[in-house]
PDB file of N, CA and C in Angstrom:
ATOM      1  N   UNK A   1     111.898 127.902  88.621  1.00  0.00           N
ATOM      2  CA  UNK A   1     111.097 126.760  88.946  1.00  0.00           C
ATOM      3  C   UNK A   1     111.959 125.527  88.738  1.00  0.00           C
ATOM      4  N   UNK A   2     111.966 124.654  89.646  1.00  0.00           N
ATOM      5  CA  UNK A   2     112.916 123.477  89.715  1.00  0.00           C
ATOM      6  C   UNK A   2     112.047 122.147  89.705  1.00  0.00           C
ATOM      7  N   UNK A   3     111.792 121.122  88.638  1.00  0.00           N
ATOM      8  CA  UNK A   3     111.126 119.955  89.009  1.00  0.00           C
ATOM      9  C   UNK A   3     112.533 118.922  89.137  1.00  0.00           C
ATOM     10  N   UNK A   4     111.665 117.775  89.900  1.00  0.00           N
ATOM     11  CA  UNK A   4     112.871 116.497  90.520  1.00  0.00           C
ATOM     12  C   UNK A   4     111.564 115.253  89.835  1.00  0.00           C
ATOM     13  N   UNK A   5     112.374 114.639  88.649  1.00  0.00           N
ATOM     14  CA  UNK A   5     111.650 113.304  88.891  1.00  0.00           C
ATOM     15  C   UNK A   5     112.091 112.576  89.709  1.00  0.00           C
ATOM     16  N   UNK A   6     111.806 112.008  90.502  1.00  0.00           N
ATOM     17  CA  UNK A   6     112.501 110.499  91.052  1.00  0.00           C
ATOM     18  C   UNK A   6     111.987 109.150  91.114  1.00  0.00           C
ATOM     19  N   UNK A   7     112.676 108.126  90.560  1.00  0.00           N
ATOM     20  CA  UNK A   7     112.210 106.806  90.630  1.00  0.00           C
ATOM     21  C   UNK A   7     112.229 106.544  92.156  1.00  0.00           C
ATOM     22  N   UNK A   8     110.689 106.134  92.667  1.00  0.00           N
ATOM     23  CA  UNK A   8     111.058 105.255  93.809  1.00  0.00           C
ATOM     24  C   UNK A   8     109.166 105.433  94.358  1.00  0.00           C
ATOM     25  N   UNK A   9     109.587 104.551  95.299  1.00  0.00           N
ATOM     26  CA  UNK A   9     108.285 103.707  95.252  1.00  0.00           C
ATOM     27  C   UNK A   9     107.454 104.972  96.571  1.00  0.00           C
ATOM     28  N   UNK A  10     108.633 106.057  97.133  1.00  0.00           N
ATOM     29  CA  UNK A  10     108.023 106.655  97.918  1.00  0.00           C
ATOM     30  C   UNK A  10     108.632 108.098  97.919  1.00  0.00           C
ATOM     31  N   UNK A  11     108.320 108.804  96.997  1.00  0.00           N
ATOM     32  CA  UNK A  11     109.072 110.354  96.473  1.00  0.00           C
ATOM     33  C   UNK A  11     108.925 110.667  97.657  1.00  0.00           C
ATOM     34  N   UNK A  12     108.427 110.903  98.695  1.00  0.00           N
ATOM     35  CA  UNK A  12     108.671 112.261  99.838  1.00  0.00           C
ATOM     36  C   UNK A  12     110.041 111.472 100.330  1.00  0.00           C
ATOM     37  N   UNK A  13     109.900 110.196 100.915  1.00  0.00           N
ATOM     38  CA  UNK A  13     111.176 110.067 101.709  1.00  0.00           C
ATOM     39  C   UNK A  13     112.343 109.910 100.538  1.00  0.00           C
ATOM     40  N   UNK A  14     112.229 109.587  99.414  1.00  0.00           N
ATOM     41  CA  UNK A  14     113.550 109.728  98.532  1.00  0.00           C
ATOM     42  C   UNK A  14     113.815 111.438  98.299  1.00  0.00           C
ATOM     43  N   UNK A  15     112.872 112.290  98.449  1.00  0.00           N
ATOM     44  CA  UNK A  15     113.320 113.617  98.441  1.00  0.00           C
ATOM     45  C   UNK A  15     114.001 113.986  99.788  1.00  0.00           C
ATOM     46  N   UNK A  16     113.586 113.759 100.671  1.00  0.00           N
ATOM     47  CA  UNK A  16     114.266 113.805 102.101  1.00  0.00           C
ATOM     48  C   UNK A  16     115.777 113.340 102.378  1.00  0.00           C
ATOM     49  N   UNK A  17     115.671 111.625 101.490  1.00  0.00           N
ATOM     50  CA  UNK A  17     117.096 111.308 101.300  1.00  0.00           C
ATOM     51  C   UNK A  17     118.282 111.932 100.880  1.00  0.00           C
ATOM     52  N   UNK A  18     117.618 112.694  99.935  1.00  0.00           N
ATOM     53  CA  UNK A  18     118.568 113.755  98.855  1.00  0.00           C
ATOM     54  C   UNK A  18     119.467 114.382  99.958  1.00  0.00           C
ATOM     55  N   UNK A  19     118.653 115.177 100.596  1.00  0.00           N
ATOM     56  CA  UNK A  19     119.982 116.366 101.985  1.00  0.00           C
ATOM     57  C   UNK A  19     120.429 115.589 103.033  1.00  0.00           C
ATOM     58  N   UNK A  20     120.074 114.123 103.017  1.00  0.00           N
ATOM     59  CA  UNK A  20     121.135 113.307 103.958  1.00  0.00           C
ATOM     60  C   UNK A  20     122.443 112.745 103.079  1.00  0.00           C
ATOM     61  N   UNK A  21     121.906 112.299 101.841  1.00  0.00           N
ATOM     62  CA  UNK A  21     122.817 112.143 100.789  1.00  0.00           C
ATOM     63  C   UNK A  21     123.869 113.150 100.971  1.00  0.00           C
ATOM     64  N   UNK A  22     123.587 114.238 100.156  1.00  0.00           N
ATOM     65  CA  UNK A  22     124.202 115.192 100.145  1.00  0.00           C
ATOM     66  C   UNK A  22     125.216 115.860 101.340  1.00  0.00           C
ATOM     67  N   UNK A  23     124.801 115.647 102.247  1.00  0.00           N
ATOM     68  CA  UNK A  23     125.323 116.085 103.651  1.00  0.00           C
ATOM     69  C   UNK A  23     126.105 115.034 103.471  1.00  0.00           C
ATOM     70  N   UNK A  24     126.460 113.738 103.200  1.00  0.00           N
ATOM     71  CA  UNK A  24     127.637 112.948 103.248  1.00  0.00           C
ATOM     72  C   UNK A  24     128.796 113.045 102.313  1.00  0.00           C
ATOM     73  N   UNK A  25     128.081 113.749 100.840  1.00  0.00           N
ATOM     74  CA  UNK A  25     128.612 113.742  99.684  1.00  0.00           C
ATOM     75  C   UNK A  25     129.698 114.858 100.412  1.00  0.00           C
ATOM     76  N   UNK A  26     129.022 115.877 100.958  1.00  0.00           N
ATOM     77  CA  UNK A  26     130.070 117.197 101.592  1.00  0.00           C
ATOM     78  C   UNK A  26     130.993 116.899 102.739  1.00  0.00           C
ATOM     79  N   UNK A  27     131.073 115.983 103.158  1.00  0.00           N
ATOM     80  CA  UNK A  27     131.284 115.449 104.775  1.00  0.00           C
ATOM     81  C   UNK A  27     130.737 115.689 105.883  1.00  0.00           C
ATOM     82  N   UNK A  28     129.592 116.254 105.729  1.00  0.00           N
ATOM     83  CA  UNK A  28     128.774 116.407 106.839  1.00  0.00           C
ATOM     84  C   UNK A  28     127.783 117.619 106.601  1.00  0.00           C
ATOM     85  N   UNK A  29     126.735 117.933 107.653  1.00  0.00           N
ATOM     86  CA  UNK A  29     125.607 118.699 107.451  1.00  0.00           C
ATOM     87  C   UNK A  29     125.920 120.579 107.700  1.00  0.00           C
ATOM     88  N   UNK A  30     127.309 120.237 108.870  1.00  0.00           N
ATOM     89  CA  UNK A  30     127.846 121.654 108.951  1.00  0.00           C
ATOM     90  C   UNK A  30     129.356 122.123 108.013  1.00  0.00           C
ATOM     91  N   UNK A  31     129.343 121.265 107.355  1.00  0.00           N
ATOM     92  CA  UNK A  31     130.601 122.161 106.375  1.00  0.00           C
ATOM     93  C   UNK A  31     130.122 122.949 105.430  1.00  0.00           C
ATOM     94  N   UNK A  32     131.239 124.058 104.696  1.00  0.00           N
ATOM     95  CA  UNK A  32     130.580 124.628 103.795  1.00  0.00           C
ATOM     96  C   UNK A  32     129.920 124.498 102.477  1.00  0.00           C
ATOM     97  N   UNK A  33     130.398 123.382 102.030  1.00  0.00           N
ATOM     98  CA  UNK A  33     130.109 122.850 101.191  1.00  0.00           C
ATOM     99  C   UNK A  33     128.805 122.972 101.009  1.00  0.00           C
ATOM    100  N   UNK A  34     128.063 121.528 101.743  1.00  0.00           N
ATOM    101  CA  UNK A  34     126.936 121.313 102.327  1.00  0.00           C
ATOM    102  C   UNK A  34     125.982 123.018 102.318  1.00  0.00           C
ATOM    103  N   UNK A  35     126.382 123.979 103.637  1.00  0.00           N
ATOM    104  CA  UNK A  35     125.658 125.152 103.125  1.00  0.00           C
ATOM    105  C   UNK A  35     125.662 125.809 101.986  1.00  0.00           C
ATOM    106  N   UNK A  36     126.740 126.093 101.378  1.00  0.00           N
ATOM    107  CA  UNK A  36     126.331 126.311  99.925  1.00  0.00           C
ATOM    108  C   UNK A  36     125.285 125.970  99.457  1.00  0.00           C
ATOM    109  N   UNK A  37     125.147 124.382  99.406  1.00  0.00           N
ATOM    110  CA  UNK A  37     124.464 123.641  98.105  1.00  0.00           C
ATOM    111  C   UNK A  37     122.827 124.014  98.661  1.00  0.00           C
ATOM    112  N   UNK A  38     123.125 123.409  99.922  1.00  0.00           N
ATOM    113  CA  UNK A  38     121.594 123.686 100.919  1.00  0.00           C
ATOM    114  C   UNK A  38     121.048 125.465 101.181  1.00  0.00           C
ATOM    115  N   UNK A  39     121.832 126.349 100.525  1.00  0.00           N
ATOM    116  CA  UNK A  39     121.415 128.141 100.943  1.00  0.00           C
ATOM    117  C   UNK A  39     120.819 128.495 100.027  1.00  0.00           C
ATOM    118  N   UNK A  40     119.667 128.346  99.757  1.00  0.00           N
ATOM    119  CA  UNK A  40     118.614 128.663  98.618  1.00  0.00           C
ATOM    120  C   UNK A  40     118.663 130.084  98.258  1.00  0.00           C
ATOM    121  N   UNK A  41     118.699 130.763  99.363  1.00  0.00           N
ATOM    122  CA  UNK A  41     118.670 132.798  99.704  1.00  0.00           C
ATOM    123  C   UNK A  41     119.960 133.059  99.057  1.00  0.00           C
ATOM    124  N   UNK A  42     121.071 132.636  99.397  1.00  0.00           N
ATOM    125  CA  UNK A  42     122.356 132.834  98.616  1.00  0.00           C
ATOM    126  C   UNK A  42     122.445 132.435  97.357  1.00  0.00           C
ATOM    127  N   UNK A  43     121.486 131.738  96.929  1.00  0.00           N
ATOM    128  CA  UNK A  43     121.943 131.613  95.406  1.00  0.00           C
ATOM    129  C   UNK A  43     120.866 132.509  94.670  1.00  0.00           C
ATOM    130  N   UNK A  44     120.228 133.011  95.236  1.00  0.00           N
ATOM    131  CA  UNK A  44     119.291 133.921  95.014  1.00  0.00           C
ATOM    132  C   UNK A  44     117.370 133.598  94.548  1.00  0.00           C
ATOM    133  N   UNK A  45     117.320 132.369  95.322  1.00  0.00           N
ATOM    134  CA  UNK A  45     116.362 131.154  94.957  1.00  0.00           C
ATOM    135  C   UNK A  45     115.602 131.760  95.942  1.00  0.00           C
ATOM    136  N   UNK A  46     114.353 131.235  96.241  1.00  0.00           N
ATOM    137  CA  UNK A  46     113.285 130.553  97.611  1.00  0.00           C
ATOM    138  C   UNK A  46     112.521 129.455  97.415  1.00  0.00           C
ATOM    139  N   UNK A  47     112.216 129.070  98.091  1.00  0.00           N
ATOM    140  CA  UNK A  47     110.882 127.721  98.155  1.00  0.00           C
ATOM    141  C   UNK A  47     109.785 128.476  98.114  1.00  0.00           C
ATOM    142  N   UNK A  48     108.866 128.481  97.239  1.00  0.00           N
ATOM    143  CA  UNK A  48     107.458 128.993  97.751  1.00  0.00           C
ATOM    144  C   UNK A  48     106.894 128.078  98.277  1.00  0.00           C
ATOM    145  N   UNK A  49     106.927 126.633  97.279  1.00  0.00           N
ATOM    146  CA  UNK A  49     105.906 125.632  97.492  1.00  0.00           C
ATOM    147  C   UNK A  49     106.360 124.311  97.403  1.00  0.00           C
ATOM    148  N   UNK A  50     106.505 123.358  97.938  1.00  0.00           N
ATOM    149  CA  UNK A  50     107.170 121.802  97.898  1.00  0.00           C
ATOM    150  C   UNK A  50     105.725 120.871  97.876  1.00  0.00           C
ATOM    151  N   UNK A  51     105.729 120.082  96.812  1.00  0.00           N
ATOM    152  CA  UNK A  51     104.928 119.329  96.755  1.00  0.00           C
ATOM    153  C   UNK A  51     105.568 117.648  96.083  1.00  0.00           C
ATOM    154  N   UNK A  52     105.171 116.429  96.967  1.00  0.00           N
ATOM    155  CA  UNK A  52     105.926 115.267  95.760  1.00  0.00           C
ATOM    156  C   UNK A  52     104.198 114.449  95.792  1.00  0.00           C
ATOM    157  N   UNK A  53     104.578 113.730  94.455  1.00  0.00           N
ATOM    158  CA  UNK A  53     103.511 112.953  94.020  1.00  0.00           C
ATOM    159  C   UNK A  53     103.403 111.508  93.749  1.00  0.00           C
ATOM    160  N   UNK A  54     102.782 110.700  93.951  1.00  0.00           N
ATOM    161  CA  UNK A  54     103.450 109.128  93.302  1.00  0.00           C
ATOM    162  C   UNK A  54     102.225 108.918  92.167  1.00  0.00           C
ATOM    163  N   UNK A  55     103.069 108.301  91.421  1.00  0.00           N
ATOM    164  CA  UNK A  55     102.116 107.735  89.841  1.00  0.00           C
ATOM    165  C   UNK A  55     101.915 106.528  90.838  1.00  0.00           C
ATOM    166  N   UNK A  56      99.976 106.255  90.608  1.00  0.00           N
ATOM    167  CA  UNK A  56      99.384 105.310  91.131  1.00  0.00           C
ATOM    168  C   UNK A  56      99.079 103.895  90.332  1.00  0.00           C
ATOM    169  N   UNK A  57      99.173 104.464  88.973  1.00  0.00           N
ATOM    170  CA  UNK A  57      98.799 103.216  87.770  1.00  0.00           C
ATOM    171  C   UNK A  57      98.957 103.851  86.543  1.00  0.00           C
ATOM    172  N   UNK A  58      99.197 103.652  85.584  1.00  0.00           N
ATOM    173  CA  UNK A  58      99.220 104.025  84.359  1.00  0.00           C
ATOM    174  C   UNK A  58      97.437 103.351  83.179  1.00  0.00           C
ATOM    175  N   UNK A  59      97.505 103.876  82.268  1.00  0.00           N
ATOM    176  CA  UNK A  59      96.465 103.724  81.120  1.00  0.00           C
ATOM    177  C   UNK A  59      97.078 103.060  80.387  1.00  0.00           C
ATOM    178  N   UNK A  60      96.435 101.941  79.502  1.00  0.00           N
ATOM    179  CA  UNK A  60      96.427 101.620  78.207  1.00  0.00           C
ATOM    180  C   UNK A  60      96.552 102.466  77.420  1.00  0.00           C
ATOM    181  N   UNK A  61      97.534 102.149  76.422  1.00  0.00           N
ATOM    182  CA  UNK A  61      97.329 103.268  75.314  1.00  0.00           C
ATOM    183  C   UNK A  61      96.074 103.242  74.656  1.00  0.00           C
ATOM    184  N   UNK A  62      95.209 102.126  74.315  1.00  0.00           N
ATOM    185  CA  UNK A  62      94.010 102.039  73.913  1.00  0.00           C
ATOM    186  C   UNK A  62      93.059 102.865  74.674  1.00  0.00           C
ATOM    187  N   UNK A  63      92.829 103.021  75.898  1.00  0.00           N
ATOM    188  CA  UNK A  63      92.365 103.260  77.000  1.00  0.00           C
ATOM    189  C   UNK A  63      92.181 104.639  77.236  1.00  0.00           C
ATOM    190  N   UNK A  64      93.373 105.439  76.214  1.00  0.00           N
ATOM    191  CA  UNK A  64      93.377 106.708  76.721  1.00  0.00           C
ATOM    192  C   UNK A  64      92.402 107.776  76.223  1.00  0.00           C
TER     193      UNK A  64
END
């Protein structure tokens, strides 16, 4: 099981950013690099389920 916090005002597209990121970090989307990092089955992983969330407001500590 893998969690990602991320700061940002819109987690799905900063999660999306990540494999464009990344695809530059490698030099591109078809080197090997890149598949490596991106071959979930080869590292012996799967996705069952992708879900992102945004914190809408926080509580007072009094409040809670």
């Amino acid at each position: 099981m893998h969690f990602s916090e991320l700061d940002a005002d819109d987690p799905e597209e900063a999660s999306m950013a990540m494999a464009r990121h990344m695809a530059r970090y490698f030099g591109g989307p078809r080197t090997d690099g890149f598949r490596v990092w991106a071959d979930w089955p080869a590292a012996g992983s799967r996705v069952e389920h992708c879900n992102t969330f945004r914190l809408l407001g926080t509580t007072p500590v009094g409040m809670r």
